[in-house]
Structures are given as structure tokens and as C-alpha cells.
Protein backbone atom coordinates (compact mmCIF):
# COMPACT_ATOMS: atom_id res chain seq x y z
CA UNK A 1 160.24 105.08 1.68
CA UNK A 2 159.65 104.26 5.33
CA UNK A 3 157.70 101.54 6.93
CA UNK A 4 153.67 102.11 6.72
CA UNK A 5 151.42 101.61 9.63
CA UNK A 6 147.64 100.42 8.99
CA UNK A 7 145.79 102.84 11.90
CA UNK A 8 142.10 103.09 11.98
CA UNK A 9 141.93 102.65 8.15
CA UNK A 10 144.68 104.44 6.40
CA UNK A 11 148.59 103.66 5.60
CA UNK A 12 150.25 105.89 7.22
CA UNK A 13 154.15 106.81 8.07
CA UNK A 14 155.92 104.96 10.59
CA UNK A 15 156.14 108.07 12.38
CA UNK A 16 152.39 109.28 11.90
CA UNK A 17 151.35 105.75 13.61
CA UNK A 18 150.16 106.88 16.98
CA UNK A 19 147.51 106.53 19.61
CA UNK A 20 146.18 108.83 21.58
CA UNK A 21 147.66 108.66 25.67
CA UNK A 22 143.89 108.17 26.25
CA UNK A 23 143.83 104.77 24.27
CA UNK A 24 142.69 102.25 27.30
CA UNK A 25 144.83 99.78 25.58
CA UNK A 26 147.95 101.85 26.32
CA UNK A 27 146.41 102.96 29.82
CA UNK A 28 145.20 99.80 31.10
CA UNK A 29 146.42 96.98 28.32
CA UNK A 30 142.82 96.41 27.55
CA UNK A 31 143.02 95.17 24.00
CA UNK A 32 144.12 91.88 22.10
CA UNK A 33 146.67 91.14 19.30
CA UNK A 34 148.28 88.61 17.15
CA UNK A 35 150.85 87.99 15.45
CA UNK A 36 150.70 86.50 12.65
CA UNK A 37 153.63 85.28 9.64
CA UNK A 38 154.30 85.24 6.03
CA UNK A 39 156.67 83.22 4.14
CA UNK A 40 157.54 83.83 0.19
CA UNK A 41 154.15 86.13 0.01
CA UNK A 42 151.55 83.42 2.02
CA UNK A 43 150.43 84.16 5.10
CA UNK A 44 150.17 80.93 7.32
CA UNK A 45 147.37 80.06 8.85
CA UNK A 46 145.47 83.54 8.75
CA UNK A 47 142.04 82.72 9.70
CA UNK A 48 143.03 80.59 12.55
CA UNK A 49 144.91 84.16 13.45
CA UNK A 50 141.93 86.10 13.11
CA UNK A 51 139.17 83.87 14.39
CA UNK A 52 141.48 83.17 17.50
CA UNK A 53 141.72 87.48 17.96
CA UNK A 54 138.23 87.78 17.47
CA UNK A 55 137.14 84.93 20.30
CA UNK A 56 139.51 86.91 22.53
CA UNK A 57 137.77 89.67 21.75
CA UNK A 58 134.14 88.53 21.76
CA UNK A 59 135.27 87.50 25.87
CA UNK A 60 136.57 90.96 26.59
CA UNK A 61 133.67 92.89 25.24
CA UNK A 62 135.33 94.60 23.02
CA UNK A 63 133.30 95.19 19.25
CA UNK A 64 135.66 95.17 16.34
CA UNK A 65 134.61 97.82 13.75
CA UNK A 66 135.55 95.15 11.11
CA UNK A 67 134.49 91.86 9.67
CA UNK A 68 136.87 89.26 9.14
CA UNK A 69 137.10 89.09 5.89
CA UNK A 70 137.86 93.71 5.88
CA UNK A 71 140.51 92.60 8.71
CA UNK A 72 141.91 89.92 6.16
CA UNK A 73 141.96 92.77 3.12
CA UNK A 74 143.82 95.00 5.48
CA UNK A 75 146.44 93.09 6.57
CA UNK A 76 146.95 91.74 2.90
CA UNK A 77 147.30 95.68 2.23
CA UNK A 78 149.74 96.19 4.72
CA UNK A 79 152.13 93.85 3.68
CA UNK A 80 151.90 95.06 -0.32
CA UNK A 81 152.42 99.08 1.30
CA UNK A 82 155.47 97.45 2.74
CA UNK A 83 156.81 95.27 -0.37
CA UNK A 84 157.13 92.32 1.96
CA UNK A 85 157.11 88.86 1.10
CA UNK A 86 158.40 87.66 4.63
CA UNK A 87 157.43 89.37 7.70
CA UNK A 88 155.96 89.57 10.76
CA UNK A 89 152.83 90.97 11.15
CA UNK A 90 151.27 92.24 14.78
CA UNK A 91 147.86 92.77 14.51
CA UNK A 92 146.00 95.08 17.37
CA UNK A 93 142.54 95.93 18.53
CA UNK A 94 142.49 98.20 21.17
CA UNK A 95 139.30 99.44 23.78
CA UNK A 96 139.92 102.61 22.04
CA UNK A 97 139.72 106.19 23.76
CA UNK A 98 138.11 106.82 27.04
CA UNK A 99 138.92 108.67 30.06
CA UNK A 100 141.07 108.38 33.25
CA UNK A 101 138.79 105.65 34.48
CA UNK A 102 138.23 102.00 33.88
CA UNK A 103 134.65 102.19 32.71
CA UNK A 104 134.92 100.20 29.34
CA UNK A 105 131.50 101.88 28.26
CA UNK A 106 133.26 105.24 27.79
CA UNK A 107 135.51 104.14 24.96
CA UNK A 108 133.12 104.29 22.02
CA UNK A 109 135.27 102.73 19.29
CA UNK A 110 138.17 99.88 19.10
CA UNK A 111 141.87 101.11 17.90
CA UNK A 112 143.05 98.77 14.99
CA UNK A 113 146.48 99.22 13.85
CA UNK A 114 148.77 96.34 11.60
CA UNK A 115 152.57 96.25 11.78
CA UNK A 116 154.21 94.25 8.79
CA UNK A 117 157.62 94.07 9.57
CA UNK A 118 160.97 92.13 9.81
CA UNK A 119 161.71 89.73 12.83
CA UNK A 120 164.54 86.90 14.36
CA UNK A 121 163.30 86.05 17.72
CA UNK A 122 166.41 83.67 18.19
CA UNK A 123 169.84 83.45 16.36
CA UNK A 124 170.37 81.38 14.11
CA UNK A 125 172.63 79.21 15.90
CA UNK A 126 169.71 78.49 19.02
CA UNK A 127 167.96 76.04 16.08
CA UNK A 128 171.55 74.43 15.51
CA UNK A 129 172.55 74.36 18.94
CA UNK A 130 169.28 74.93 21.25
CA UNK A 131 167.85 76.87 23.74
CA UNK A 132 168.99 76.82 27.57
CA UNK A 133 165.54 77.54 30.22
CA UNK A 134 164.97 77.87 33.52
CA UNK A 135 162.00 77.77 35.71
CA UNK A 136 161.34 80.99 37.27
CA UNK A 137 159.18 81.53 40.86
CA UNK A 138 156.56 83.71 38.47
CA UNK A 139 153.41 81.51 38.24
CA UNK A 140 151.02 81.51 35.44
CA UNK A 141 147.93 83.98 35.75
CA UNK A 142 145.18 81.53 37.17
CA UNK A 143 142.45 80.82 34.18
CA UNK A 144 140.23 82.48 36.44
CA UNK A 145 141.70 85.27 37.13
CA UNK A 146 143.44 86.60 33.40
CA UNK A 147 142.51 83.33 31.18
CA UNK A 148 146.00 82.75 29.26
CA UNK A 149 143.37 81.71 26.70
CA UNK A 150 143.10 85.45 26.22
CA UNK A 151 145.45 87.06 23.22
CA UNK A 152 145.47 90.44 25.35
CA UNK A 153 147.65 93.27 25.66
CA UNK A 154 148.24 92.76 29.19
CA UNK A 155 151.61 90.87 29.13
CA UNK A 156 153.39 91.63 32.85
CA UNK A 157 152.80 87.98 33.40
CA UNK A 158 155.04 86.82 30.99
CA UNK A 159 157.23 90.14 31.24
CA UNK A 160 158.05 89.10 34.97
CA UNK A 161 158.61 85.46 33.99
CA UNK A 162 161.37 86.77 31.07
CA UNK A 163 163.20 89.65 33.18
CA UNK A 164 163.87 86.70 35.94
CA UNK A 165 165.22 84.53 32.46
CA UNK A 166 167.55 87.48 31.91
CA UNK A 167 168.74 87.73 34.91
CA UNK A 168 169.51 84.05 34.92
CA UNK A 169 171.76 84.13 32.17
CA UNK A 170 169.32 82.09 30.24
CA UNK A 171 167.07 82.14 26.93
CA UNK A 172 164.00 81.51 28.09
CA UNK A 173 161.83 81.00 31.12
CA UNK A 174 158.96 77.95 32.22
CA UNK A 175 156.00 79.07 34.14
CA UNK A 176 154.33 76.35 36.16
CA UNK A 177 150.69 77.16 37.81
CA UNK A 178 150.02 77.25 41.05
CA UNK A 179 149.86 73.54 41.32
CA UNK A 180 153.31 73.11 40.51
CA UNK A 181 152.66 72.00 36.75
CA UNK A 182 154.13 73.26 33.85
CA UNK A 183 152.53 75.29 31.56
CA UNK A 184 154.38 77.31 29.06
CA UNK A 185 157.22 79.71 28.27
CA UNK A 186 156.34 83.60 28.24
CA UNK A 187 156.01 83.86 24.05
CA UNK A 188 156.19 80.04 23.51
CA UNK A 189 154.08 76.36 23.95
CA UNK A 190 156.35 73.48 25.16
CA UNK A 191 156.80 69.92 24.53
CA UNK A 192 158.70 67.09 25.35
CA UNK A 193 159.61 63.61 23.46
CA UNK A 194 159.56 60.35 25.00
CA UNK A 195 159.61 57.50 22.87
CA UNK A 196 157.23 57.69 20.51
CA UNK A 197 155.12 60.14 22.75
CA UNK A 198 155.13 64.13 21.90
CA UNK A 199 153.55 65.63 24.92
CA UNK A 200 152.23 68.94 25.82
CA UNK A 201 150.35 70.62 28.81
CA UNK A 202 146.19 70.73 28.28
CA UNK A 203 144.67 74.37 27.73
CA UNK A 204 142.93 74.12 31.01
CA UNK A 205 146.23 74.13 33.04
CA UNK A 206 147.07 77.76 31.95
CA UNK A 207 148.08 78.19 28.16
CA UNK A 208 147.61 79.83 25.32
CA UNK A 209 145.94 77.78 22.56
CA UNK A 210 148.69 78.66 20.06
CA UNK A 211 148.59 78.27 16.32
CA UNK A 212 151.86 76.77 15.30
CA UNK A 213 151.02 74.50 18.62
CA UNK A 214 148.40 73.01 16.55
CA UNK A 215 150.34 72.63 13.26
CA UNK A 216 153.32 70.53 14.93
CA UNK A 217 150.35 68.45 16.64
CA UNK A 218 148.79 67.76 13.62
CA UNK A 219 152.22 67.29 11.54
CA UNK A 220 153.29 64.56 14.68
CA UNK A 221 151.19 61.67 12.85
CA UNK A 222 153.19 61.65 9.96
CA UNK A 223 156.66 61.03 12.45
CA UNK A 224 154.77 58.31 13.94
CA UNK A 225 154.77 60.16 16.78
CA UNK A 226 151.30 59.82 19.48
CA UNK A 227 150.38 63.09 20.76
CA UNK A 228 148.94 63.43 24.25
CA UNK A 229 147.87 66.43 26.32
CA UNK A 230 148.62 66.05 29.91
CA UNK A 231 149.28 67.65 32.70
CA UNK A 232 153.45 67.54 33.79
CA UNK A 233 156.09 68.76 35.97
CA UNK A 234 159.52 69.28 35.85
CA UNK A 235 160.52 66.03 36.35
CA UNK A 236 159.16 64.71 32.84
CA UNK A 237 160.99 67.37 31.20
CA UNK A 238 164.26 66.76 33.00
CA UNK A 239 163.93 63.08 32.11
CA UNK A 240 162.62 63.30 28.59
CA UNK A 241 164.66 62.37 25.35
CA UNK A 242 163.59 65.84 23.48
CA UNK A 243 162.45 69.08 24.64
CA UNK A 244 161.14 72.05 22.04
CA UNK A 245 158.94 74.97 21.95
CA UNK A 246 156.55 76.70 19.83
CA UNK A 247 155.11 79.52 18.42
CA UNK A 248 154.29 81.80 15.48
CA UNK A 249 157.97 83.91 15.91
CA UNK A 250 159.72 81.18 17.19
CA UNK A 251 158.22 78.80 14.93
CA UNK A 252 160.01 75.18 16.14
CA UNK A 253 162.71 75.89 18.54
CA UNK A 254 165.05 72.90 20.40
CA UNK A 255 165.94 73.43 24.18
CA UNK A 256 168.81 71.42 25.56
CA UNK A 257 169.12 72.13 28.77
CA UNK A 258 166.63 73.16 31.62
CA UNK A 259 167.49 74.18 35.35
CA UNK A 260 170.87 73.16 35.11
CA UNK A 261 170.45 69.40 33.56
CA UNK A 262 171.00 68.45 30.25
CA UNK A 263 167.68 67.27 28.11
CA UNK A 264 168.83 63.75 26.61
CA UNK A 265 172.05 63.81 24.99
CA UNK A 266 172.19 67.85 25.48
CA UNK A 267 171.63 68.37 21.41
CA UNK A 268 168.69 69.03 19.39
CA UNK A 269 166.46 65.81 19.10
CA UNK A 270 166.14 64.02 15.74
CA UNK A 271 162.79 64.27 16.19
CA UNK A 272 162.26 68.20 17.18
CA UNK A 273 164.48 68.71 13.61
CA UNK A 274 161.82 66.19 11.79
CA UNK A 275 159.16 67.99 12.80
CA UNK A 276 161.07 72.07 12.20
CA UNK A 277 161.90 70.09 8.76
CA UNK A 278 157.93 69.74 8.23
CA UNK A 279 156.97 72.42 9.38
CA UNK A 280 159.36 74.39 6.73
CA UNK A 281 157.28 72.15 3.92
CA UNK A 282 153.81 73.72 5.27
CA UNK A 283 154.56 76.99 5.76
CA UNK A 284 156.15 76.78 2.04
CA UNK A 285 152.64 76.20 0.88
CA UNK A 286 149.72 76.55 3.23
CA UNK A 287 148.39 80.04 3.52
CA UNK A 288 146.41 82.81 2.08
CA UNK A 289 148.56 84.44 -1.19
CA UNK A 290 149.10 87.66 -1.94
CA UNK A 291 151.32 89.49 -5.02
CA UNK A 292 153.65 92.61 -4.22
């Protein structure tokens, strides 16, 4: 049995799943997602998922046919149709279908579809051995121009920011805003160690809120670590004594080297492996539960 799609409802065949080439989330990228994981059949930190996709929705205009808790039933749904106890799950609202033109008031309903599926943003070996970044001329969208506050569909920000990462030769890329600050990486938060200090850039600088941001900030206390958010460039990276990013695919991941210079002793920090060590325990047993 293949993989089944949640669209507009119904389970359907991986190869039934489609939208129509009138969808203005296809067309234009006006829509928002998440994505969203489960671990041993609990899904981590759901509501922060959905109340997070329906914020970014509630700024774009865009009404979402469901309440919470339907949304919450569906994607439980979607992972029992699949038999998946861990998985990745990308949630998406779309506009919906219009016409040729950008008028959002001729799209009369939003396009939900749930994936539940399998995912390994990084080897293996990048948690044992860490990432390698470099900062790349893209700059973050200005917050008042595409708010990176904004889950949306539109992406070629970030897109951009990873091709020049590939062509590099590297893992990952850091986009600073026009100021010259840094902000984040184009799926991931980042932080920095020094001393007892975790740092990490302020929303208002050009980020994405994320979710797993949030659970290493709150898990820091426990390290004895004092979490600050400030604004920083390069410099405070290059100089720090750890370096990791964040997010829900990447979960914790270390970086060890960035533009060419080595972060500390050019291995994963004690303390970025304390905190992926944590993080492991809360994922293990924070979420909502479902059975196959």
C-alpha cells in the first residue's frame, strides 16, 4: 500500500494528491505550512505547530476551513493511514483556486493537504562531526517587506541563500539583514556558546520564531546556561566556543566551522551535545499520542 495524502478532507493515493495549476499557492506561493515531527507515536509540540500556522495565516488573510482542534484530528489520521510512528509531517494551507490574477478575493476556499512521511535532513555523521557554513551575499527578506515571521510558501529567499551554499561546497548557508547582522540559516535558527551564555538573534532582526528554537531555550536553564537574545555579527560567531542550529527537521545540529575558520576547538561543543542529549529526553515524552 502506497503513501496516503490528506487533500481537502479525504486519504487519498500518493498519486491522486494533486492541486489544481490554478491553486494560487502553486501560482504565486500564497499559502503557509509547517512541519511538524513525531517520535515513537507523539507528536512534539503540535499546538505550538498549529497555533504558529494559523497566526501566519490570520496575517495573510487567508480563512482556514478548519478549527484547530479538526486540523489536529486530521493530521493524527494521517499518520495512522500511513502506519507511522516516526515521521515528518508537512502541513499546507493554500489561497486555494483562483484565476490568472493576483486578486486574493477570487479564490473562494483554502487548499489543505498533510504529508506524513519519512525524513534525514543531515547524515548521521554531521551530529558526530558537524556542519561546515558560509555566509552568502543573499540578505534576509526585510520584516517589512515578507516578515520571516511568516510560515509561507514563498521560500526563494532561503532557496537563493542554499543554491549559493551548494555552490560553496558547504552544508549550509547564514543570512545576515541588511544591517550586516546575522539572522538565520535558510531551514534553521542559530546560536552560539560563550561561557555560560547561549545566544541567539531577536525575532525583530529577521527570523522565524521557530519551535524547537524555543524548546532548546527553555531546556538551557537546566545546563546552567543564561540565554540572551541579541543582535550579532559574524565576528561573535567566529570567536565563540560553540556554534549550533535549530529546527523541527534538523532538530539540534553542531557547526564547526564558518567562512573558513574553525568554531572553538573545530568539534561539536560539550554543550550543543548536552542540550541534543535533552532534547532527545523531551521529544521521548512531550507531545500529543496517538496508537497505529
Amino acid at each position: 500500500m502506497g503513501l496516503k495524502i490528506y487533500l481537502d478532507g479525504k486519504l487519498v493515493e500518493k498519486a491522486d494528491a494533486v492541486v489544481s495549476v490554478f491553486d494560487h499557492g502553486l501560482l504565486y506561493g500564497d499559502g503557509v505550512f509547517e512541519g511538524i515531527r513525531s517520535y515513537n507515536g507523539l507528536v512534539f509540540k503540535l499546538k505550538e505547530h498549529l497555533d504558529r500556522l494559523y497566526e501566519s495565516a490570520h496575517t495573510l488573510m487567508i480563512e482556514i476551513p478548519l478549527s484547530k482542534d479538526a486540523m489536529e484530528k486530521a493530521v493524527l489520521e494521517t499518520l495512522k493511514a500511513n502506519k507511522l510512528t516516526d515521521a515528518y509531517i508537512r502541513l499546507v494551507v493554500t489561497r486555494g483556486v483562483g484565476d490568472l490574477g493576483l486578486d486574493p478575493r477570487k479564490c473562494h476556499k483554502a487548499t489543505i493537504f498533510i504529508i506524513a512521511d519519512k525524513i534525514a535532513l543531515y547524515p548521521k555523521e554531521f551530529y558526530e562531526k558537524g556542519l561546515t557554513l558560509v555566509t552568502v551575499p543573499t540578505v534576509r527578506n526585510h520584516p517589512e517587506a515578507l516578515n520571516p515571521q511568516l510560515k509561507t510558501l514563498n521560500y526563494l529567499n532561503n532557496i537563493l541563500a542554499k543554491i549559493e551554499a551548494t555552490n560553496a561546497g558547504v552544508n549550509e548557508a547564514i543570512l545576515l539583514n541588511a544591517q550586516g547582522h546575522v539572522t538565520e540559516c535558510t531551514g534553521e535558527n542559530i546560536f552560539y556558546v560563550r561561557g555560560k551564555k547561549l545566544a541567539t538573534p531577536p525575532p525583530y532582526v529577521g527570523i522565524l520564531k521557530g519551535i524547537t528554537r524555543d524548546a532548546v531555550m527553555a531546556l538551557a536553564g537546566s545546563l546552567n546556561l543564561e540565554v540572551v537574545e541579541e543582535v550579532f555579527t559574524r565576528h561573535d560567531l567566529y570567536t565563540a566556543d560553540e556554534v549550533f542550529l535549530t529546527g523541527t527537521a534538523a532538530e539540534i545540529v553542531p557547526v564547526v566551522k564558518i567562512d573558513n575558520r574553525p568554531i572553538g576547538n573545530g568539534k561539536p561543543g560539550q554543550k550543543t551535545l548536552a542540550l541534543i542529549k535533552e532534547f532527545r529526553k523531551i521529544t521521548a515524552r512531550d507531545g500529543v499520542r496517538y496508537e497505529i
